[in-house]
C-alpha atoms as a PDB file:
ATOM      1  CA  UNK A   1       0.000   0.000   0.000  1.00  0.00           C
ATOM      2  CA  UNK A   2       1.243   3.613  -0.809  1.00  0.00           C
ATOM      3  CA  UNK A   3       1.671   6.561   1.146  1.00  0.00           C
ATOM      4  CA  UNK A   4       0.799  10.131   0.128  1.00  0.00           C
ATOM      5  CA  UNK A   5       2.826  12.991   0.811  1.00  0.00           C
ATOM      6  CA  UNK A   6       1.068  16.160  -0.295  1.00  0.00           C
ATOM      7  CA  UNK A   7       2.838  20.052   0.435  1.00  0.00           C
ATOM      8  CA  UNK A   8       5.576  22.390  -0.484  1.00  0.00           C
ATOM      9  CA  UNK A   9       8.295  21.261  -2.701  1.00  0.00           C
ATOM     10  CA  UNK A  10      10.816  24.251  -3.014  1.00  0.00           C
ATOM     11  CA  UNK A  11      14.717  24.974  -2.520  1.00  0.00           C
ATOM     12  CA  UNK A  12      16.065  26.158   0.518  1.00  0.00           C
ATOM     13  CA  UNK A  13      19.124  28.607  -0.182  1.00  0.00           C
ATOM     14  CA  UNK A  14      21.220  28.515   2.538  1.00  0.00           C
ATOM     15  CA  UNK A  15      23.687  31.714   3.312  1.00  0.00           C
ATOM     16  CA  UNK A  16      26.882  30.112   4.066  1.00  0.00           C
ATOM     17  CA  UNK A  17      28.715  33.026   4.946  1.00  0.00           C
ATOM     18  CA  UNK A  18      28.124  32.620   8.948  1.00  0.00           C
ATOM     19  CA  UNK A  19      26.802  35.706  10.456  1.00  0.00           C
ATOM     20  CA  UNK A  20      25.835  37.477   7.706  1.00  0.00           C
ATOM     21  CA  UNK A  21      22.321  38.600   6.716  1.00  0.00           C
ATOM     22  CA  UNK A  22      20.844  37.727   3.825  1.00  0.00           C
ATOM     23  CA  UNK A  23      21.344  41.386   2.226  1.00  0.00           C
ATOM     24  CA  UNK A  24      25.083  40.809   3.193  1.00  0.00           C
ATOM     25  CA  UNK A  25      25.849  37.462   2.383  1.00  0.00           C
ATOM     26  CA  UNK A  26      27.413  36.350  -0.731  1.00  0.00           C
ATOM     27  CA  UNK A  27      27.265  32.506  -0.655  1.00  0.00           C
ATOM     28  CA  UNK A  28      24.149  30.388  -1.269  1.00  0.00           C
ATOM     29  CA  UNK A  29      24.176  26.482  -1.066  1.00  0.00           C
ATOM     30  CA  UNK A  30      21.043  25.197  -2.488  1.00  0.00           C
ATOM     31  CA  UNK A  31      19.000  22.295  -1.272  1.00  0.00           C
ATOM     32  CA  UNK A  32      15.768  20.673  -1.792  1.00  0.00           C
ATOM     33  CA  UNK A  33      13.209  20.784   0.785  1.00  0.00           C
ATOM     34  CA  UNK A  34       9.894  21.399   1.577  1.00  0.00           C
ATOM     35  CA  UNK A  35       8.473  19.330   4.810  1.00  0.00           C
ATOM     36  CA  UNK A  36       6.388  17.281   3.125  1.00  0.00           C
ATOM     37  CA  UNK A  37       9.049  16.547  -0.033  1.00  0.00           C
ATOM     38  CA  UNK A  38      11.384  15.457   3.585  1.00  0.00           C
ATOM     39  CA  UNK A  39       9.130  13.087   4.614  1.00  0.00           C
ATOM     40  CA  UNK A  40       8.517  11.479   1.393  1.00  0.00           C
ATOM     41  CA  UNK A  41      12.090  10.866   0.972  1.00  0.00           C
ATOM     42  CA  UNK A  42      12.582   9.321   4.133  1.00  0.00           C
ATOM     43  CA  UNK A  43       9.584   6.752   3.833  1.00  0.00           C
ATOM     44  CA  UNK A  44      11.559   6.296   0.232  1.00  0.00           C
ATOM     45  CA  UNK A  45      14.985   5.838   1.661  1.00  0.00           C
ATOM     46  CA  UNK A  46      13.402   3.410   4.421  1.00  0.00           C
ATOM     47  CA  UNK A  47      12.040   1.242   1.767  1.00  0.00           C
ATOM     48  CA  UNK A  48       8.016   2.349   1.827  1.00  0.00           C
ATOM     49  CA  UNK A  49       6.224   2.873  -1.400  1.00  0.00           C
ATOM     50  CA  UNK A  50       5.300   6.583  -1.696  1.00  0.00           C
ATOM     51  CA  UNK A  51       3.827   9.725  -3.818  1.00  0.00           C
ATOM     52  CA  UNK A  52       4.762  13.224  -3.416  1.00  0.00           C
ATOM     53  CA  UNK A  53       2.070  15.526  -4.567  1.00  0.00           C
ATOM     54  CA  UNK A  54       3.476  19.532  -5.181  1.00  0.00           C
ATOM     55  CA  UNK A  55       3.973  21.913  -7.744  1.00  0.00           C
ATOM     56  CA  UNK A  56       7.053  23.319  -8.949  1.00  0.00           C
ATOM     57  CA  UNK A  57       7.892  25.079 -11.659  1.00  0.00           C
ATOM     58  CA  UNK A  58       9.336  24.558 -15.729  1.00  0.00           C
ATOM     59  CA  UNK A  59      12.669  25.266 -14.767  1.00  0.00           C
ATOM     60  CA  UNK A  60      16.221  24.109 -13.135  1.00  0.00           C
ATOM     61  CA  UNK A  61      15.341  24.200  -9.740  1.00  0.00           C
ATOM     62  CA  UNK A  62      11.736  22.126 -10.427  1.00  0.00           C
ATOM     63  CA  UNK A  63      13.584  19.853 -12.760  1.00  0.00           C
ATOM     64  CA  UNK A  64      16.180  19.116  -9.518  1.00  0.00           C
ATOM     65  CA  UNK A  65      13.231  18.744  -7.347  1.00  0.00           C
ATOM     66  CA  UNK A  66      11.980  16.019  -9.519  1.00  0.00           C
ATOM     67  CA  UNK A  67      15.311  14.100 -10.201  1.00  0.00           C
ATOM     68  CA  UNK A  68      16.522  14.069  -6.760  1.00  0.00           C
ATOM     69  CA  UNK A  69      12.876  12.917  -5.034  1.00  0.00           C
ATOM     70  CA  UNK A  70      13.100  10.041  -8.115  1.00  0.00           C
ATOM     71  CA  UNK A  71      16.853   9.288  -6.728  1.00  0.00           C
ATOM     72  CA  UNK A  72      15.599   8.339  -3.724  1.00  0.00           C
ATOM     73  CA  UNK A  73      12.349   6.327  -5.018  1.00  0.00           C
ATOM     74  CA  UNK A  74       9.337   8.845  -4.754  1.00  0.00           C
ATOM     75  CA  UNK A  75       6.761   8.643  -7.591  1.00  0.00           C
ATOM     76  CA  UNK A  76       6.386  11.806  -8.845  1.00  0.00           C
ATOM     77  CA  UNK A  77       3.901  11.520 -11.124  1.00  0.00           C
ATOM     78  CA  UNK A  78       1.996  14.198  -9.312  1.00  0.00           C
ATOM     79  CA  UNK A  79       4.613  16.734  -8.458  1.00  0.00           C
ATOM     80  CA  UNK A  80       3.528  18.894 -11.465  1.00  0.00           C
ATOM     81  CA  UNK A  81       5.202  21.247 -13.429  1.00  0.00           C
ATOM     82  CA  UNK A  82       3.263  24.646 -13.803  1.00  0.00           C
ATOM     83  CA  UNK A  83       4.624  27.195 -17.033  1.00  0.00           C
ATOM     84  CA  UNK A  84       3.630  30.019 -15.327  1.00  0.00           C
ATOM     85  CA  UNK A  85       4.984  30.208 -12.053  1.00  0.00           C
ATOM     86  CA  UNK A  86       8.814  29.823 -10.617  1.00  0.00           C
ATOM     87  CA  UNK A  87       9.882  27.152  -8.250  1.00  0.00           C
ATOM     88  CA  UNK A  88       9.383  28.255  -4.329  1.00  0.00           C
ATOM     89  CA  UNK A  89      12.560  29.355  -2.532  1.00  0.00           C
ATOM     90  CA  UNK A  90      12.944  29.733   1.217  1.00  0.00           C
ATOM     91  CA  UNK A  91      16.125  32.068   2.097  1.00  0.00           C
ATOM     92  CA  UNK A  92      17.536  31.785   4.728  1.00  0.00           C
ATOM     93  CA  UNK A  93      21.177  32.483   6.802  1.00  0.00           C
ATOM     94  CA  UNK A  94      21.624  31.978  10.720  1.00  0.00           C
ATOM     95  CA  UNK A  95      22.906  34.953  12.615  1.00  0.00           C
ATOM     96  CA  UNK A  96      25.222  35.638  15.202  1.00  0.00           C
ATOM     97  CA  UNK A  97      22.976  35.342  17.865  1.00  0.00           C
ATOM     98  CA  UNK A  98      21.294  32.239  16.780  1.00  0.00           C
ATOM     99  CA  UNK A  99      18.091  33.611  15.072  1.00  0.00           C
ATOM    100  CA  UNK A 100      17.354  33.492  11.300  1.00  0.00           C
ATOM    101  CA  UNK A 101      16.957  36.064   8.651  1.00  0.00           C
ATOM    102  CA  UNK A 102      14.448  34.426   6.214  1.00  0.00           C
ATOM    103  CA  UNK A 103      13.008  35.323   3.213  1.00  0.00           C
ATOM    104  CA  UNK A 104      10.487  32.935   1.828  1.00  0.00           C
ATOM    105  CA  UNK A 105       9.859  33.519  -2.148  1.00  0.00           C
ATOM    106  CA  UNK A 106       6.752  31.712  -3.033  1.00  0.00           C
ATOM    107  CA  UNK A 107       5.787  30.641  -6.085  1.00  0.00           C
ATOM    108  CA  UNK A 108       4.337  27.294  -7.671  1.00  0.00           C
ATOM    109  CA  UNK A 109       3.979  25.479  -4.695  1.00  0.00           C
ATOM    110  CA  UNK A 110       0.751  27.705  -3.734  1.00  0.00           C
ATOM    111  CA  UNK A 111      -0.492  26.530  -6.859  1.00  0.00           C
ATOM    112  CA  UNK A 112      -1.460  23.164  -6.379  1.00  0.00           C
ATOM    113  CA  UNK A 113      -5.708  22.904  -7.379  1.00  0.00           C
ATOM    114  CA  UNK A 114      -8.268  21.326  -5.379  1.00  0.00           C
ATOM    115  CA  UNK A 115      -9.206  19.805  -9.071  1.00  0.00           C
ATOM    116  CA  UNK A 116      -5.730  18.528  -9.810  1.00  0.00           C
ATOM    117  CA  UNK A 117      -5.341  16.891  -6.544  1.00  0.00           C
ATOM    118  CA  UNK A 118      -8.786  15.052  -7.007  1.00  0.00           C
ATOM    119  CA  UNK A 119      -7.554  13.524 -10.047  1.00  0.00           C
ATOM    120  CA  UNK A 120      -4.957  11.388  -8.133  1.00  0.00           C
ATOM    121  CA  UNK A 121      -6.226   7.466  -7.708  1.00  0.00           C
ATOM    122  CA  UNK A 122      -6.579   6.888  -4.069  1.00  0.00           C
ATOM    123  CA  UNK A 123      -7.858   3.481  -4.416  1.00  0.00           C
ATOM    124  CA  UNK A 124      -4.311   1.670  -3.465  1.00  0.00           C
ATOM    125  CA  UNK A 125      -3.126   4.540  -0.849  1.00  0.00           C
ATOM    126  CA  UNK A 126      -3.305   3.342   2.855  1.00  0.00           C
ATOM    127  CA  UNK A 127      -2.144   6.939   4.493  1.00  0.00           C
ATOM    128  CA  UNK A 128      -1.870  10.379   3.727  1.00  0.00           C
ATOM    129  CA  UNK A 129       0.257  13.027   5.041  1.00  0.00           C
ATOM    130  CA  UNK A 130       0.013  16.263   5.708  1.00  0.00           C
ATOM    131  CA  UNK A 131       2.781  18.861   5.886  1.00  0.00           C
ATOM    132  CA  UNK A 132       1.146  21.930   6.664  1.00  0.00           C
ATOM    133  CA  UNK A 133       4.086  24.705   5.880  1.00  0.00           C
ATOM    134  CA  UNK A 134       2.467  26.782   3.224  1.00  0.00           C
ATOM    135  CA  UNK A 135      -0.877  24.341   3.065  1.00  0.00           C
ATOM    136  CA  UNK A 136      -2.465  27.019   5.346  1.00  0.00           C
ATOM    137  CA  UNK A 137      -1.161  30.348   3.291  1.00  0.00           C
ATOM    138  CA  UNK A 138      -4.138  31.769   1.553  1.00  0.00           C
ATOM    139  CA  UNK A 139      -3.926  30.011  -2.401  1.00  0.00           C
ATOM    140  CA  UNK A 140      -5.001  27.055  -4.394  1.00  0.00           C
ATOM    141  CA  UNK A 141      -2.897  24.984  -2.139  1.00  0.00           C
ATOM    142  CA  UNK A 142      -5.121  25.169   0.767  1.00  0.00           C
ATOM    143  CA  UNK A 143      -8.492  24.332  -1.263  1.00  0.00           C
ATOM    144  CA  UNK A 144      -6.648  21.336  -2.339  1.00  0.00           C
ATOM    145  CA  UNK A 145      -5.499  20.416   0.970  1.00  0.00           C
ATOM    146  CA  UNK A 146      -9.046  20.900   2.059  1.00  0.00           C
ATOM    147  CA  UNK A 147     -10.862  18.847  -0.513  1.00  0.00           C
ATOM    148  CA  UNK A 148      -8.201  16.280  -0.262  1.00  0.00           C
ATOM    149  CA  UNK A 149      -8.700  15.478   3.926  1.00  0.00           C
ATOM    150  CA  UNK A 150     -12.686  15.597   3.223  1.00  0.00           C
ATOM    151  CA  UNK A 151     -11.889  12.625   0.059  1.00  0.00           C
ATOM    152  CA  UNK A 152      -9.572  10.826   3.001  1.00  0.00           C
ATOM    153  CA  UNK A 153     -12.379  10.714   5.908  1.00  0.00           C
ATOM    154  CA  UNK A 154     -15.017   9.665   3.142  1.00  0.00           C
ATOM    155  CA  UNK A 155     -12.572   6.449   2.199  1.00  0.00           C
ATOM    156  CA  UNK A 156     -11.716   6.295   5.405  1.00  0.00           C
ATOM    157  CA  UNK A 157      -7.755   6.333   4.852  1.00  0.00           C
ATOM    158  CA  UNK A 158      -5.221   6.929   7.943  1.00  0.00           C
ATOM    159  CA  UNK A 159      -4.601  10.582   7.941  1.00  0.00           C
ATOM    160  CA  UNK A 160      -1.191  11.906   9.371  1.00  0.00           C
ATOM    161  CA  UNK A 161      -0.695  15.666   9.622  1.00  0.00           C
ATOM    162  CA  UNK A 162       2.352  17.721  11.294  1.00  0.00           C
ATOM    163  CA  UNK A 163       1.309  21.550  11.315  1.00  0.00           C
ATOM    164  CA  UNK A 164       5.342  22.840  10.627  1.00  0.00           C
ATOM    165  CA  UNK A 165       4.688  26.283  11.611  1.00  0.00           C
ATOM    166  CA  UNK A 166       6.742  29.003  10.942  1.00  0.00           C
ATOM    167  CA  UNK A 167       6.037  32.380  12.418  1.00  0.00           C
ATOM    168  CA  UNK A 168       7.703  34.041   9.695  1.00  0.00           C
ATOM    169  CA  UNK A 169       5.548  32.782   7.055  1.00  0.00           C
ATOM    170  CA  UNK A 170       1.909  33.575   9.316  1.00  0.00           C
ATOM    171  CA  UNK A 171       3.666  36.998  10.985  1.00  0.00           C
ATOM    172  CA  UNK A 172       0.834  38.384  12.337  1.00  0.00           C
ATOM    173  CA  UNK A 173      -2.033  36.069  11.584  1.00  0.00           C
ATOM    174  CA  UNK A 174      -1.437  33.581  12.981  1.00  0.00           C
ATOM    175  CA  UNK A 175      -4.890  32.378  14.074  1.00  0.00           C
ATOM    176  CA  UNK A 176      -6.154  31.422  10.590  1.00  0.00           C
ATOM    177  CA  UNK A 177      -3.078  28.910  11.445  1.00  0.00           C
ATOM    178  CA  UNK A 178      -4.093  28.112  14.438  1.00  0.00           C
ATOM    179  CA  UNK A 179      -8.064  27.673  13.359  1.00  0.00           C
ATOM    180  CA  UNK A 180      -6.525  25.612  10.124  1.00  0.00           C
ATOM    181  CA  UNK A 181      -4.600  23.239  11.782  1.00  0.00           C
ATOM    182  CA  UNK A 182      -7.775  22.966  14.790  1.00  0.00           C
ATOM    183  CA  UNK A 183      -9.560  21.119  11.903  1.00  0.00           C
ATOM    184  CA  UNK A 184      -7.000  18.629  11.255  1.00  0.00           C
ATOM    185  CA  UNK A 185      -6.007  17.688  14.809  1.00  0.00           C
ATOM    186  CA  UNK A 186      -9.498  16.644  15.045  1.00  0.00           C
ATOM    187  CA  UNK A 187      -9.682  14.786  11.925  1.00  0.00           C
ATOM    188  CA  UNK A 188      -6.823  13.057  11.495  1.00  0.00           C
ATOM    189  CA  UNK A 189      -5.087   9.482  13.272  1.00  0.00           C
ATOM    190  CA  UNK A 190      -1.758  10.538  14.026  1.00  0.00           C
ATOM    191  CA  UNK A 191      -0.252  14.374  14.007  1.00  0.00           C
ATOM    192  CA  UNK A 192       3.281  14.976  15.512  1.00  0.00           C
ATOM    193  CA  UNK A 193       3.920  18.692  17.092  1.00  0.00           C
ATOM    194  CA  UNK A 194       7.040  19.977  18.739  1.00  0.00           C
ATOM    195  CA  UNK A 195       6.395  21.886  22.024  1.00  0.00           C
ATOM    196  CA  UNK A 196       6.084  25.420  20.662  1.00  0.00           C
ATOM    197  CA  UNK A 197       3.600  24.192  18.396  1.00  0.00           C
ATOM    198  CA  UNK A 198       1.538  22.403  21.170  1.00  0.00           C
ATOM    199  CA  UNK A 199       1.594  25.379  22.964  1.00  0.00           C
ATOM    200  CA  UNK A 200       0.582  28.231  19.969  1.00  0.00           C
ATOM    201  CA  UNK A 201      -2.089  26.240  18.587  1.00  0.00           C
ATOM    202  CA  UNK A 202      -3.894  25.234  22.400  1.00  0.00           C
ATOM    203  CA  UNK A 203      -3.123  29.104  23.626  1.00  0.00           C
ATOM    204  CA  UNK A 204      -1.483  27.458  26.709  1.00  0.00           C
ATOM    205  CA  UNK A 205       1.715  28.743  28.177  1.00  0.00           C
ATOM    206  CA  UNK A 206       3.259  25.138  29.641  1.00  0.00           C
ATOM    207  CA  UNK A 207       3.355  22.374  28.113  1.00  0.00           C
ATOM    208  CA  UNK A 208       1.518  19.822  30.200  1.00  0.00           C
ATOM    209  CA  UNK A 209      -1.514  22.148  29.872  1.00  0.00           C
ATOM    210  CA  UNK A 210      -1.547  22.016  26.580  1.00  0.00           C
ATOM    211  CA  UNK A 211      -1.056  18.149  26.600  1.00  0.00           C
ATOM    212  CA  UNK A 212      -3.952  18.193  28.410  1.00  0.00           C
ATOM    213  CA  UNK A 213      -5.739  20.164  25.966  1.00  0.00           C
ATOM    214  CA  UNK A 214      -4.574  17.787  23.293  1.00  0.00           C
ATOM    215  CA  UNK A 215      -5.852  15.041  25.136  1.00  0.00           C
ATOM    216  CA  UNK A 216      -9.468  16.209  25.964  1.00  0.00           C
ATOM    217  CA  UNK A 217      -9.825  17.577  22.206  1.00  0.00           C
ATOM    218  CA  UNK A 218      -8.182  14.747  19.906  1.00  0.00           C
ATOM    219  CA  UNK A 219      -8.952  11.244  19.479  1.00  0.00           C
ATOM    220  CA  UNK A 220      -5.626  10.851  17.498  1.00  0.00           C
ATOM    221  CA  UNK A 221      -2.449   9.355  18.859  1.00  0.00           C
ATOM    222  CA  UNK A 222       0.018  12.256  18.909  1.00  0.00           C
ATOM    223  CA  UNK A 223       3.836  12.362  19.484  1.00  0.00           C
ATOM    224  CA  UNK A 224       5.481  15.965  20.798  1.00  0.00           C
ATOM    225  CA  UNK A 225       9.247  16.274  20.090  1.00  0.00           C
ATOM    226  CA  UNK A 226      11.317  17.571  23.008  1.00  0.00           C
ATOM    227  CA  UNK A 227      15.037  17.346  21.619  1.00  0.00           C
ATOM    228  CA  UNK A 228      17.437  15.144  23.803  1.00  0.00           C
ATOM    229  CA  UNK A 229      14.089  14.630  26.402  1.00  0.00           C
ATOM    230  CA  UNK A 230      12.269  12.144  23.842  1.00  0.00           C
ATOM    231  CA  UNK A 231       9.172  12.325  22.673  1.00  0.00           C
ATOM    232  CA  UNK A 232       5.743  12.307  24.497  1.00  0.00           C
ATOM    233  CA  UNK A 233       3.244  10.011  23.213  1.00  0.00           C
ATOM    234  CA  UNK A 234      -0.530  11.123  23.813  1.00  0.00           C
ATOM    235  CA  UNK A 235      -2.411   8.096  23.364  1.00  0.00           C
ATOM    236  CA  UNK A 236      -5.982   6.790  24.928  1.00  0.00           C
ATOM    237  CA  UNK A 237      -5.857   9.942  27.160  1.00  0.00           C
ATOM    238  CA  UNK A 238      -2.390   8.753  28.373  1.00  0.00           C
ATOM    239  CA  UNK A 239       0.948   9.974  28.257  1.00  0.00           C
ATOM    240  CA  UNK A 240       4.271   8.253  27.875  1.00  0.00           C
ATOM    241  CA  UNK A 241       7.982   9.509  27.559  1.00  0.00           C
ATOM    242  CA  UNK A 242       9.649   7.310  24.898  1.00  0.00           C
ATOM    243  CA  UNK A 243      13.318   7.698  25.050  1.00  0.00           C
ATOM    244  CA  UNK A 244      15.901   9.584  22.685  1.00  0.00           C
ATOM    245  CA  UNK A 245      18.851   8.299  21.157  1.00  0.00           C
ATOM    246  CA  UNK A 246      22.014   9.970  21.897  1.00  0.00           C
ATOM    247  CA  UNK A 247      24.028  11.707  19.415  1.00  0.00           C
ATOM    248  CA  UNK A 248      26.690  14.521  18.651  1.00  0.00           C
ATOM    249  CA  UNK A 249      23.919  16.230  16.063  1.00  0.00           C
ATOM    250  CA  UNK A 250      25.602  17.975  12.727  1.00  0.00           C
ATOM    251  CA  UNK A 251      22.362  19.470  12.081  1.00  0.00           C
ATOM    252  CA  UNK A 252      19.299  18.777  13.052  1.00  0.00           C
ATOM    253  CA  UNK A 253      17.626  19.994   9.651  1.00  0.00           C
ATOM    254  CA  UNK A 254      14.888  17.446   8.664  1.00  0.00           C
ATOM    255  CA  UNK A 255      15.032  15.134  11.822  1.00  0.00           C
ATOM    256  CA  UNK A 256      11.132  16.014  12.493  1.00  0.00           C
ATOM    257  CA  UNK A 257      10.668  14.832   8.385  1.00  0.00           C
ATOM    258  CA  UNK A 258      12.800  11.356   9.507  1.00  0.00           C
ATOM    259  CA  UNK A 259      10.772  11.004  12.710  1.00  0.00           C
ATOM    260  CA  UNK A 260       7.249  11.218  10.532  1.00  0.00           C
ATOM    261  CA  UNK A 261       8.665   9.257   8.101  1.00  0.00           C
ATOM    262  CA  UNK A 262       9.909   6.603  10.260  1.00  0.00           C
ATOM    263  CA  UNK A 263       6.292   6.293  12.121  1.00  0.00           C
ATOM    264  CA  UNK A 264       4.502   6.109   8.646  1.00  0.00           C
ATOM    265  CA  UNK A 265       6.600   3.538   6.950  1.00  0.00           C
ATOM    266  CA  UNK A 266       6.322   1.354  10.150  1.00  0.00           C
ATOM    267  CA  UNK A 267       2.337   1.786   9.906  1.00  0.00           C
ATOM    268  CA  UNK A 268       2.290   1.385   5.979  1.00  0.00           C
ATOM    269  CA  UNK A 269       1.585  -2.455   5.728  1.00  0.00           C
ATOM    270  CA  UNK A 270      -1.019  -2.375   8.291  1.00  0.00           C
ATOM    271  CA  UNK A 271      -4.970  -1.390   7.802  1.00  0.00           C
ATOM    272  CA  UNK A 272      -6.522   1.604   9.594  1.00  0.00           C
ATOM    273  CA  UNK A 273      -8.649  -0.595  12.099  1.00  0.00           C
ATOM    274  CA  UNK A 274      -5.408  -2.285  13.050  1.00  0.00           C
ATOM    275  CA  UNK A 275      -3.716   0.732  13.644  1.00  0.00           C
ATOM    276  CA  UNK A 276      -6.360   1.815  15.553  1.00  0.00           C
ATOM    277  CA  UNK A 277      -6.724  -1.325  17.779  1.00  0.00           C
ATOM    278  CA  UNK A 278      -2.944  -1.095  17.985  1.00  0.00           C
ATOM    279  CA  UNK A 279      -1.745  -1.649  21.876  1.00  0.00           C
ATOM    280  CA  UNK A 280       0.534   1.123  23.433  1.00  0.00           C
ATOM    281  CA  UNK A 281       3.747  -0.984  23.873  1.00  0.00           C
ATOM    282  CA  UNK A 282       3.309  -0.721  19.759  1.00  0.00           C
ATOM    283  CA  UNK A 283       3.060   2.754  19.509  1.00  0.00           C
ATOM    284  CA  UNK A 284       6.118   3.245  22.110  1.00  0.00           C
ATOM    285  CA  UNK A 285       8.093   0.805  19.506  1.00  0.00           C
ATOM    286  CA  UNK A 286       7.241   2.360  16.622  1.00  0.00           C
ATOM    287  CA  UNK A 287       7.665   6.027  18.507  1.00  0.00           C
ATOM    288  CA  UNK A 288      11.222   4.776  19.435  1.00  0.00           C
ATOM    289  CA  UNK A 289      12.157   3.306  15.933  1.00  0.00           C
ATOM    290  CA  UNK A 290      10.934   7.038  14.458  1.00  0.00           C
ATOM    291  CA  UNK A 291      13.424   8.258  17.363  1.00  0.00           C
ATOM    292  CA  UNK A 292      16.983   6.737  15.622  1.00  0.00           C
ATOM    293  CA  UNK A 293      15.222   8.170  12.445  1.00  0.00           C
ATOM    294  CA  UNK A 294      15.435  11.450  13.446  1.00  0.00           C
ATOM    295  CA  UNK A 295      18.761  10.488  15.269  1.00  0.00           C
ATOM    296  CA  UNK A 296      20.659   9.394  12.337  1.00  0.00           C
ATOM    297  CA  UNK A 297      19.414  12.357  10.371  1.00  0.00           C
ATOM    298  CA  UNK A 298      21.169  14.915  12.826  1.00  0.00           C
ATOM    299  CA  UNK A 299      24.122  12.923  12.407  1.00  0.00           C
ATOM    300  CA  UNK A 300      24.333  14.434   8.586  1.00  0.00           C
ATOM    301  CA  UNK A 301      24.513  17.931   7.491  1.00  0.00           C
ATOM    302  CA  UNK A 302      21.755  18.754   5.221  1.00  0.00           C
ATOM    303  CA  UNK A 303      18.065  16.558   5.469  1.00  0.00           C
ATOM    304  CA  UNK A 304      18.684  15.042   1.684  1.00  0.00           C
ATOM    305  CA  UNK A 305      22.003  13.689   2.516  1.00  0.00           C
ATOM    306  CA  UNK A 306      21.650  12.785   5.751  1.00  0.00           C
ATOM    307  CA  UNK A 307      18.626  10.624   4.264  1.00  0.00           C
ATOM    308  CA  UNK A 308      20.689   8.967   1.988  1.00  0.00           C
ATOM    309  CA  UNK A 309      21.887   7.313   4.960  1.00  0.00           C
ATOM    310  CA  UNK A 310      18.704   5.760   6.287  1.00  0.00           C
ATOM    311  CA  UNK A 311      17.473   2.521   5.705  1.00  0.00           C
ATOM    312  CA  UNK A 312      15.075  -0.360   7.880  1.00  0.00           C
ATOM    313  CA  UNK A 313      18.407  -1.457   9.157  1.00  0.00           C
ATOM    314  CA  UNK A 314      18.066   0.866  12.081  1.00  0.00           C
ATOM    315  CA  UNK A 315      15.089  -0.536  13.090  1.00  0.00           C
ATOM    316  CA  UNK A 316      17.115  -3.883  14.203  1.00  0.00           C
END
């Protein structure tokens, strides 16, 4: 059975002059990326049979979107090319003091249709994820994303969603986020959140109130990321800590993808009531299996490369 990625493809271009601004650096290193194009390459590189559906645009940068997602195994059959619109970029260069001057040039990936996205066969897909980044910026894109989650609760496929906020995308409007990504957590059977993201979205300021929120307002299992704590699983209306594996991290770019990726190829061969029915000593397996995902991943700099060194291996 296949999984569906659907989201932002687009090229991060990375300053690599440390320190610098982006008006003052010189030196760009461009990747692919896009949260949802990272998580489709890690089911890939695990060994799961996926689809990446995006826009990008007829150009160099689409064309390397395409060739490197096919490197690793992803069908792109649906990552479509659109004439009149550029591939995405996302700038960005990490200061001095640790924050990041972005600039986030969007193009294609907004494009995505409601109608094109209906035209994909979901007859042989067992889960579909949802990588939220630009899916909630005002566009085609989020009718599609829309129309696709109402098609996946009417076939009654396992629905996966991680929000990815980032503040400089939403700046001040942040509750059409926050109302957006409301209506998922409530529909779907798995989301993953890291803490901030627990907190903006339940208006809590401490985390185990907004666990709490999480758990009286979602019937999903959920997994928070805390960094070297573990993760927290929310499951039943019970929490667990699952472990985290120790590491020297390069960079920790795309670790969240791994860890999504890692819980969705693990859940791939299995039907949505067994996943349901599934006990928690599963989910704490799985959750800890996702864990040397996103382990390995930081061990790499740059989420493509460090993917390249993935496989089912790590499982073991």
């Amino acid at each position: 059975m296949k999984i569906l990625c659907i989201g932002e493809a687009l090229i991060d271009m990375i300053c690599t002059d440390k320190g610098k601004s982006l008006s003052e650096g010189n030196n760009f290193l461009k990747k692919p990326g896009g949260a949802p194009t990272n998580v489709a390459a890690a089911i890939a590189a695990l060994g799961g049979t996926v689809e990446l559906a995006a826009k990008v645009g007829i150009d160099p940068f689409g064309k390397h979107l395409i060739d490197v997602m096919q490197s690793f195994g992803v069908n792109t059959k649906w990552v479509l090319q659109d004439e009149n619109y550029f591939t995405t970029f996302a700038f960005v260069s990490l200061m001095e003091n640790g924050e990041r001057d972005f600039y986030f040039n969007r193009g294609a990936d907004g494009q995505l249709t409601r109608a094109e996205v209906e035209a994909i066969d979901l007859d042989d897909v067992s889960i579909i994820h949802f990588g939220s980044a630009t899916g909630f910026l005002p566009g085609p894109l989020q009718a599609a994303y829309q129309g696709l989650l109402q098609r996946a609760l009417q076939l009654n496929i396992f629905i996966s969603f991680d929000p990815n906020y980032r503040h400089l995308l939403f700046k001040n409007n942040d509750q059409t986020f926050i109302d957006q990504s409301w209506n998922f957590l409530q529909s779907c059977h798995f989301f993953k959140v890291s803490d901030e993201e627990a907190m903006l979205i339940t208006g809590c300021v401490t985390l185990n109130d907004a666990v709490d929120v999480l758990l009286e307002k979602t019937t999903s299992a959920f997994a928070i990321t805390l960094g070297k704590e573990g993760t927290l699983l929310g499951l039943n209306k019970e929490t667990f800590i699952v472990e985290s594996i120790a590491v020297s991290p390069v960079d920790t770019t795309g670790a969240g993808d791994a860890f999504v990726g890692a819980v969705l190829y693990q859940l791939s061969d299995k039907k949505l009531d067994e996943i349901t029915a599934m006990s928690k000593e599963e989910w704490k397996h799985i959750i800890f299996n996702a864990n040397k995902a996103g382990a390995r991943t930081c061990e790499y700099l740059g989420a493509m490369e460090a993917f390249k060194h993935l496989s089912n291996d790590i499982f073991k």
